[in-house]
Structures are given as structure tokens and as C-alpha cells.
N, C-alpha and C. Protein backbone atom coordinates (compact mmCIF):
# COMPACT_ATOMS: atom_id res chain seq x y z
N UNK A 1 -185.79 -16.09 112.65
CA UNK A 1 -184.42 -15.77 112.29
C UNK A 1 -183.98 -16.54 111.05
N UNK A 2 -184.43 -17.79 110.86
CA UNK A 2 -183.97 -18.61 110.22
C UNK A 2 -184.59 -17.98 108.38
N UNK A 3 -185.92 -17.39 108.96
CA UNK A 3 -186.37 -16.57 107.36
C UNK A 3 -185.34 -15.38 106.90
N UNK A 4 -185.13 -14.74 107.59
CA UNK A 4 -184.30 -14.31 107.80
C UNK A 4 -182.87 -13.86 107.17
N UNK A 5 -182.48 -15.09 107.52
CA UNK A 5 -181.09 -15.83 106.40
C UNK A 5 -181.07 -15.70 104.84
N UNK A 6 -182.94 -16.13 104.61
CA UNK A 6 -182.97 -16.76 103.39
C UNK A 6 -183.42 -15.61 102.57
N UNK A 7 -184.29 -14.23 103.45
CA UNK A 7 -184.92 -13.62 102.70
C UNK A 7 -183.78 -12.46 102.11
N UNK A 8 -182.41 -12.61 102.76
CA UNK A 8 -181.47 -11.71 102.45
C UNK A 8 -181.10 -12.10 101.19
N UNK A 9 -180.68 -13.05 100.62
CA UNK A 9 -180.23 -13.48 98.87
C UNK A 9 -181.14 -13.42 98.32
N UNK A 10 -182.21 -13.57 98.54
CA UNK A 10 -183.50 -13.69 97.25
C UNK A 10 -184.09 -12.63 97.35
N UNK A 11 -183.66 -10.95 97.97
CA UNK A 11 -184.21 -9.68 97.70
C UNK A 11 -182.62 -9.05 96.77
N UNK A 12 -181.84 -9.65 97.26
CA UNK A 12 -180.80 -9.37 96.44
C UNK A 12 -180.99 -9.62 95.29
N UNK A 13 -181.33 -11.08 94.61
CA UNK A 13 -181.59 -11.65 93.19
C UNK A 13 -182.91 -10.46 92.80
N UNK A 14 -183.55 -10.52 93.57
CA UNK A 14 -184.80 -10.04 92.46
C UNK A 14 -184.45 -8.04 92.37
N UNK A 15 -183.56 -7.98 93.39
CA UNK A 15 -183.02 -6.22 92.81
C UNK A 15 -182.13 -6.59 91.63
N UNK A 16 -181.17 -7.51 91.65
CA UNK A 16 -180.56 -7.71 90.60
C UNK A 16 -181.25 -7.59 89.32
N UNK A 17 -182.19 -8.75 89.69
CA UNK A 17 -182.74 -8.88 88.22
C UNK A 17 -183.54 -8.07 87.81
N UNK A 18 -183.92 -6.98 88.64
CA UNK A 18 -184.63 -5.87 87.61
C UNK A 18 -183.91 -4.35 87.30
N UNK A 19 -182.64 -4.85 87.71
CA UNK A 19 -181.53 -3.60 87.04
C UNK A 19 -181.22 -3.65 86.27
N UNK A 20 -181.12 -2.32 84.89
CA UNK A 20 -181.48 -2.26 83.62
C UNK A 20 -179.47 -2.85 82.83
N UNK A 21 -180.05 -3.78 82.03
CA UNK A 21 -179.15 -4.45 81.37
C UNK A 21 -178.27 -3.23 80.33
N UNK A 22 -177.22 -3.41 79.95
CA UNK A 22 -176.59 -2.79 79.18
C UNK A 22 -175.91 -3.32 78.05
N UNK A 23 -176.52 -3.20 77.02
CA UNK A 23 -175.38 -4.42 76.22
C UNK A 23 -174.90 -4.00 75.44
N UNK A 24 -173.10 -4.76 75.41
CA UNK A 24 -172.15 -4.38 75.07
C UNK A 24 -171.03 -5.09 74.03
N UNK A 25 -170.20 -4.45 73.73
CA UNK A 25 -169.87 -5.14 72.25
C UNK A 25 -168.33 -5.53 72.98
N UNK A 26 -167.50 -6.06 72.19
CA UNK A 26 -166.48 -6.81 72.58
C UNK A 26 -165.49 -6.73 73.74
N UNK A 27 -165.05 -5.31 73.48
CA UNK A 27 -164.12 -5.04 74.35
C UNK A 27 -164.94 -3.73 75.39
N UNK A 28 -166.37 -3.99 75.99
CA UNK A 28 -166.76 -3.55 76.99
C UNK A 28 -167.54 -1.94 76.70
N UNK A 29 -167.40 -2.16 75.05
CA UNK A 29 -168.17 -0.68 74.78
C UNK A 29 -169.87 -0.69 74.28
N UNK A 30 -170.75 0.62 74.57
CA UNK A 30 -171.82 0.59 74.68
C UNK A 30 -171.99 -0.06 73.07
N UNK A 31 -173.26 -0.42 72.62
CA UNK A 31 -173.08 -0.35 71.54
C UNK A 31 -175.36 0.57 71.32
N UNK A 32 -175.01 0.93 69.89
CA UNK A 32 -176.47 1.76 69.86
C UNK A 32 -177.11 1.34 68.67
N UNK A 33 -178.27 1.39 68.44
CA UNK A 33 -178.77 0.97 67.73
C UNK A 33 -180.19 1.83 66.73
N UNK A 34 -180.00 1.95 65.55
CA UNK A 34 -181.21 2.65 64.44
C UNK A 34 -181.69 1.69 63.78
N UNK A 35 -182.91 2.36 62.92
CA UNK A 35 -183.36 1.56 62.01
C UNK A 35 -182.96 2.72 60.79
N UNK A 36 -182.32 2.16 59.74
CA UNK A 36 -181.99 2.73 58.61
C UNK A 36 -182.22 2.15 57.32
N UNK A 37 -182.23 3.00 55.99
CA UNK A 37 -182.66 2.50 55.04
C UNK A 37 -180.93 2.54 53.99
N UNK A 38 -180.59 1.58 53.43
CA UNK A 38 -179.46 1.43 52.86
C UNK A 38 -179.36 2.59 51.64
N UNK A 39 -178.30 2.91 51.95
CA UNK A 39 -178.38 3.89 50.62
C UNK A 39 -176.87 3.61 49.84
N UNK A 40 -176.11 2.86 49.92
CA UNK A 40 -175.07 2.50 49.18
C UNK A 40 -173.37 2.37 49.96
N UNK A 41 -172.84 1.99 48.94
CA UNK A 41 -171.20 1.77 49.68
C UNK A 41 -170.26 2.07 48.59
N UNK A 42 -169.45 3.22 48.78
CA UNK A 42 -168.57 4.07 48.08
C UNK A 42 -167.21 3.39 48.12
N UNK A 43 -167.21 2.51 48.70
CA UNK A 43 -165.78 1.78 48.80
C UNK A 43 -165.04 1.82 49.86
N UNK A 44 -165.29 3.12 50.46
CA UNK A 44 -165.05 3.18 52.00
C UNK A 44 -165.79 3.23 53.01
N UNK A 45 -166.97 3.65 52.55
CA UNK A 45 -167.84 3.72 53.98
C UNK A 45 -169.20 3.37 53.92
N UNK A 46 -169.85 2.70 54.56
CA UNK A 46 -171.38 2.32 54.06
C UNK A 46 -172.55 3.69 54.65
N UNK A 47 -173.68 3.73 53.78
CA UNK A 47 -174.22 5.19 54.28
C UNK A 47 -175.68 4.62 54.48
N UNK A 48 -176.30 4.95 55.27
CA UNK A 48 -177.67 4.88 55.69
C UNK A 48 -178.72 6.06 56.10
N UNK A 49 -179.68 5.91 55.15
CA UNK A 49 -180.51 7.19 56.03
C UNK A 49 -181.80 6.52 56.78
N UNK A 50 -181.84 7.82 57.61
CA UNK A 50 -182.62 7.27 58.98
C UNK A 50 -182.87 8.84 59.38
N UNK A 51 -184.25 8.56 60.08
CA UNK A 51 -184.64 9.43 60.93
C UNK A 51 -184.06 9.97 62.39
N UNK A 52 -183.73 10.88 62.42
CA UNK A 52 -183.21 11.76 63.21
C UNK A 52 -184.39 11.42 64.80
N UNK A 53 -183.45 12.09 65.97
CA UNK A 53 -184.24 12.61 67.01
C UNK A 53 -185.58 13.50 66.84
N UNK A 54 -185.12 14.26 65.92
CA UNK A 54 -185.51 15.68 65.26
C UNK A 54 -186.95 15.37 64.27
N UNK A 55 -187.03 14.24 64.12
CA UNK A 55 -188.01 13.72 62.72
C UNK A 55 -187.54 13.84 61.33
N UNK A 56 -186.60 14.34 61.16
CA UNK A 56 -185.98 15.00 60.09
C UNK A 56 -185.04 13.57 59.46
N UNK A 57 -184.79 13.50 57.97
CA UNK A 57 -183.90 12.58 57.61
C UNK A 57 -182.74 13.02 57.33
N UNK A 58 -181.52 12.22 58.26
CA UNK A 58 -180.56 12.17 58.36
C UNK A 58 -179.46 11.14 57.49
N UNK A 59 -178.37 11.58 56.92
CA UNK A 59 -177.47 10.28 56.94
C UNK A 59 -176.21 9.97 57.71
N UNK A 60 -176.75 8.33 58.36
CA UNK A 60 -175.33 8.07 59.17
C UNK A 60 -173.82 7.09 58.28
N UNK A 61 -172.42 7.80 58.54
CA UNK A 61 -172.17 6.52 57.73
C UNK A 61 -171.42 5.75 58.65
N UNK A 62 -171.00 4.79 57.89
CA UNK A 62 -170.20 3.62 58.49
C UNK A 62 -168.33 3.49 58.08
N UNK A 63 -167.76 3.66 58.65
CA UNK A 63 -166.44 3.28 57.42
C UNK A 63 -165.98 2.22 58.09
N UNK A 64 -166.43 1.56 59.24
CA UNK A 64 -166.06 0.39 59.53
C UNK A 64 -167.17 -1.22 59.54
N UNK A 65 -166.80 -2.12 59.36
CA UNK A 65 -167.96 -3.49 60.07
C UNK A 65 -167.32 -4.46 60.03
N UNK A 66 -167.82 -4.78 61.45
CA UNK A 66 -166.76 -6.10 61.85
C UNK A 66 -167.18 -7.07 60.78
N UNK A 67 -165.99 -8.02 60.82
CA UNK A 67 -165.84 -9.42 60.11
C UNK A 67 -167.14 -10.31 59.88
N UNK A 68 -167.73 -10.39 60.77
CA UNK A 68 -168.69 -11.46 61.33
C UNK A 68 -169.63 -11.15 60.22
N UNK A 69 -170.55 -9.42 60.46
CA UNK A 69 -171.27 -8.83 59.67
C UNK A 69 -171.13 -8.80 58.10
N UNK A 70 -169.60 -8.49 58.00
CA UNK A 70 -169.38 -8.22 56.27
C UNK A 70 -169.76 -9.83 55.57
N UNK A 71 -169.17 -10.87 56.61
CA UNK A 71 -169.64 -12.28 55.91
C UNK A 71 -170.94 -12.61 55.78
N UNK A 72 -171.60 -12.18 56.82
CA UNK A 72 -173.10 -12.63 56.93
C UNK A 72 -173.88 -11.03 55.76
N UNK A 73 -173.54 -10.35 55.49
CA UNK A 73 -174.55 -9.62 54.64
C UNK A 73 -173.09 -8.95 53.38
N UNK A 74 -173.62 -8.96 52.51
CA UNK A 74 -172.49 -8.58 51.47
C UNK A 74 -173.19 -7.34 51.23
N UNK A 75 -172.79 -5.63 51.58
CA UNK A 75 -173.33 -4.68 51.41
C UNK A 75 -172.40 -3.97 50.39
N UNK A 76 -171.50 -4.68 49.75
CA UNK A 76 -170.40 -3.76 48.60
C UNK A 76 -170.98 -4.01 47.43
N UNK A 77 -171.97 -4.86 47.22
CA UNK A 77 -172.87 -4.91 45.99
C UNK A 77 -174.30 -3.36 46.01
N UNK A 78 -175.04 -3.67 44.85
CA UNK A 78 -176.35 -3.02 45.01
C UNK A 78 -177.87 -4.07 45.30
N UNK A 79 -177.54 -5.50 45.76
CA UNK A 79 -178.43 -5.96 46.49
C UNK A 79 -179.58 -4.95 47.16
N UNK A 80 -178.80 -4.59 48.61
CA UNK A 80 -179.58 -4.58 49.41
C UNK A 80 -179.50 -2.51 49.57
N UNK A 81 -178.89 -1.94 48.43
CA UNK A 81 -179.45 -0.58 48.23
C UNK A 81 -181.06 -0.50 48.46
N UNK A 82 -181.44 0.41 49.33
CA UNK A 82 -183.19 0.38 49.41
C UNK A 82 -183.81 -0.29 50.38
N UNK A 83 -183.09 -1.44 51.11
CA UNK A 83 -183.44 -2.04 51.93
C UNK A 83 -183.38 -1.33 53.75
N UNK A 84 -184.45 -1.81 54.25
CA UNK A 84 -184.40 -1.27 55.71
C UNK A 84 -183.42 -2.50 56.55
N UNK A 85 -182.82 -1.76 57.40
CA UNK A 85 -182.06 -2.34 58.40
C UNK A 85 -182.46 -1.97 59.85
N UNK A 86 -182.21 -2.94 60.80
CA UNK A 86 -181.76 -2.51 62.23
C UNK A 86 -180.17 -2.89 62.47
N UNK A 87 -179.54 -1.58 62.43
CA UNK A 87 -178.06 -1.25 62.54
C UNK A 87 -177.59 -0.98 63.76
N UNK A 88 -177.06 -1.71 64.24
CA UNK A 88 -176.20 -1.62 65.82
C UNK A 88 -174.63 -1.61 65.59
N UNK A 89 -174.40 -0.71 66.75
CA UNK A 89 -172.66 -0.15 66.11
C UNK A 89 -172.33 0.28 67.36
N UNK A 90 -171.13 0.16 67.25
CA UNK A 90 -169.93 1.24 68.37
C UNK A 90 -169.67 2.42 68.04
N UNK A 91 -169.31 3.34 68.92
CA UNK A 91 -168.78 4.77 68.21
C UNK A 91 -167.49 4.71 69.07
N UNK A 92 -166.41 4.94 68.02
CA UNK A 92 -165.24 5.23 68.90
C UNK A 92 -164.63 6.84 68.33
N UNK A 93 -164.08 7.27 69.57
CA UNK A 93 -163.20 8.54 69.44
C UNK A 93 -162.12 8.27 69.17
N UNK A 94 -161.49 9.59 67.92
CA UNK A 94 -160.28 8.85 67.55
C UNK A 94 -159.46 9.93 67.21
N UNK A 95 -158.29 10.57 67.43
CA UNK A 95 -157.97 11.91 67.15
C UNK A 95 -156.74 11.67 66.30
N UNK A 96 -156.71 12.91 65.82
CA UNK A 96 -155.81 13.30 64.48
C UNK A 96 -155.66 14.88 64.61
N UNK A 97 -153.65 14.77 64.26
CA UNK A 97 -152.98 16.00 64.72
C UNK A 97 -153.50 16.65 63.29
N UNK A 98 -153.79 17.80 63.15
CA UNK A 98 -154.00 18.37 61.58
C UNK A 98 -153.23 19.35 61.37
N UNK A 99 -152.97 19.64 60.41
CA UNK A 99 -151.88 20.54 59.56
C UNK A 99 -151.49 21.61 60.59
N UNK A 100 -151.92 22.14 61.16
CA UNK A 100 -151.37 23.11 62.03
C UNK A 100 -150.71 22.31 63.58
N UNK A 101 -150.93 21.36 63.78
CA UNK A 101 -150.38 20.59 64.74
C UNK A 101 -151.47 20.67 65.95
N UNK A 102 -152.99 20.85 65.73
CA UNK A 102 -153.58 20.72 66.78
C UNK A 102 -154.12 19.35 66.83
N UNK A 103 -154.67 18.75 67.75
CA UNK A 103 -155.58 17.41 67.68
C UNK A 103 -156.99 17.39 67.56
N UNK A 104 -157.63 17.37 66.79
CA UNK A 104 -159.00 16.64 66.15
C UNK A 104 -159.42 15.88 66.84
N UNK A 105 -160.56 15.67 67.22
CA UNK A 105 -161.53 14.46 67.59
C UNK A 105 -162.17 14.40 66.63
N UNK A 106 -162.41 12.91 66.19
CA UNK A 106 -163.50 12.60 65.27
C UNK A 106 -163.96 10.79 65.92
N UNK A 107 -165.47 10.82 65.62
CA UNK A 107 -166.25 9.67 65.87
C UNK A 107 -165.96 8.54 64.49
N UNK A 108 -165.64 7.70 64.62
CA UNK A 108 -165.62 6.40 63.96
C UNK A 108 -166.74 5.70 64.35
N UNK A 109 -167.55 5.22 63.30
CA UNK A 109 -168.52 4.34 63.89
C UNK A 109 -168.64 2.64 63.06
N UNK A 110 -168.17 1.89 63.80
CA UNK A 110 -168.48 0.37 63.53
C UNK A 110 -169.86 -0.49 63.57
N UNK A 111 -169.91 -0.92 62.57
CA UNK A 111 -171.05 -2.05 62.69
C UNK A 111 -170.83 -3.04 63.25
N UNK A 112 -171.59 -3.57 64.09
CA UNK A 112 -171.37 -4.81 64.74
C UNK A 112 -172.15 -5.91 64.30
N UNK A 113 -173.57 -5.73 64.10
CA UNK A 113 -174.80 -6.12 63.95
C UNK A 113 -175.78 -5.59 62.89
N UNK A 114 -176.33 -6.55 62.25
CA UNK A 114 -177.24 -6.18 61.09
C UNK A 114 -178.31 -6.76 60.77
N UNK A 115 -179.91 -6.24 61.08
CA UNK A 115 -180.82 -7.42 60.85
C UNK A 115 -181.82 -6.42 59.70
N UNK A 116 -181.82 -7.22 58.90
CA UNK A 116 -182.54 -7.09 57.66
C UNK A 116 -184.29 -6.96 58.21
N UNK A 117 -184.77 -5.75 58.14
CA UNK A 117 -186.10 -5.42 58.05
C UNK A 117 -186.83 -5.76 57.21
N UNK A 118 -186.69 -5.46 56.16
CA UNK A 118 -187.98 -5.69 54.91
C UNK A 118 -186.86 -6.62 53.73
């Protein structure tokens, strides 16, 4: 009986610990992650191309990046044009009434994270 006791918390810990982690950015949202190749910053939005699901090259952009990121990598220059990244970001939904008075959804996507590949 006394095994018993003990074998009940330590099947608990080890289900715990092999349930798949999720990690998340500030305020509790998923965050996702590519590998992309820098392709420039227009003043508003940073653009990256990267391979698709599809195999096909795609471009994703950015019009947001947190604080942390913009200090630690300066991407408003042509430095790091050409360079590969691993880009991790939030996507938020964000709607807008448009000229006829209906509401829009559109994806905003933030950088959170930036690690220099090559």
C-alpha cells in the first residue's frame, strides 16, 4: 500500500513531462516560427522570403517587432539584406470597418524573435 502512495505522483510527473510543450509569447499567444531570407525594410514593414508548405517561394511580411528584437538586430539598414534568419512571430487578428461599412479581418504579424543563420 505504502508503494502505492508513492507510485501515484511520480506516474503523474512522468505523464506530465512528456506532454508536448507549447511556447508562447507574452500575453499567452502561440507564437510560429520560419526560416527566411531577408529581403529588405520599406519603412513599414520588414519582408522575408521563405519557402512555402508548397516548396514554392513565398514572401512573408512583418509590419510589426517587438522592442527587444529591433534593439538587438538593426534591420532598417541594408546590413543584413540577403541574410538567412530563424523568424518567430505572433499573428494577431485585427479588423477594420471599410468604406462600405463592413468589417475586414486582416492578420498582423509581429516579430518576437530573431536568430541570425548565416
Amino acid at each position: 500500500m505504502k508503494y502505492i502512495k508513492n507510485l501515484i505522483p511520480v506516474l503523474f510527473v512522468l505523464f506530465c513531462s512528456y506532454m508536448p510543450v507549447v511556447e508562447k509569447a507574452g500575453n499567452n499567444q502561440e507564437t510560429e516560427t520560419i526560416t527566411g531570407v531577408f529581403d529588405g525594410y520599406d519603412g513599414d514593414t520588414f519582408s522575408f522570403k521563405y519557402t512555402n508548405e508548397d516548396g514554392e517561394e513565398d514572401v512573408v511580411i512583418f509590419p510589426k517587432i517587438s522592442s527587444e528584437v529591433d534593439e538587438k538586430e538593426d534591420l532598417s539598414g541594408d546590413v543584413y539584406i540577403g541574410k538567412t534568419f530563424n523568424i518567430t512571430y505572433i499573428s494577431e487578428v485585427e479588423t477594420e470597418i471599410d468604406e462600405d461599412g463592413n468589417e475586414q479581418e486582416y492578420v498582423t504579424r509581429t516579430i518576437v524573435a530573431l536568430e541570425l543563420v548565416d
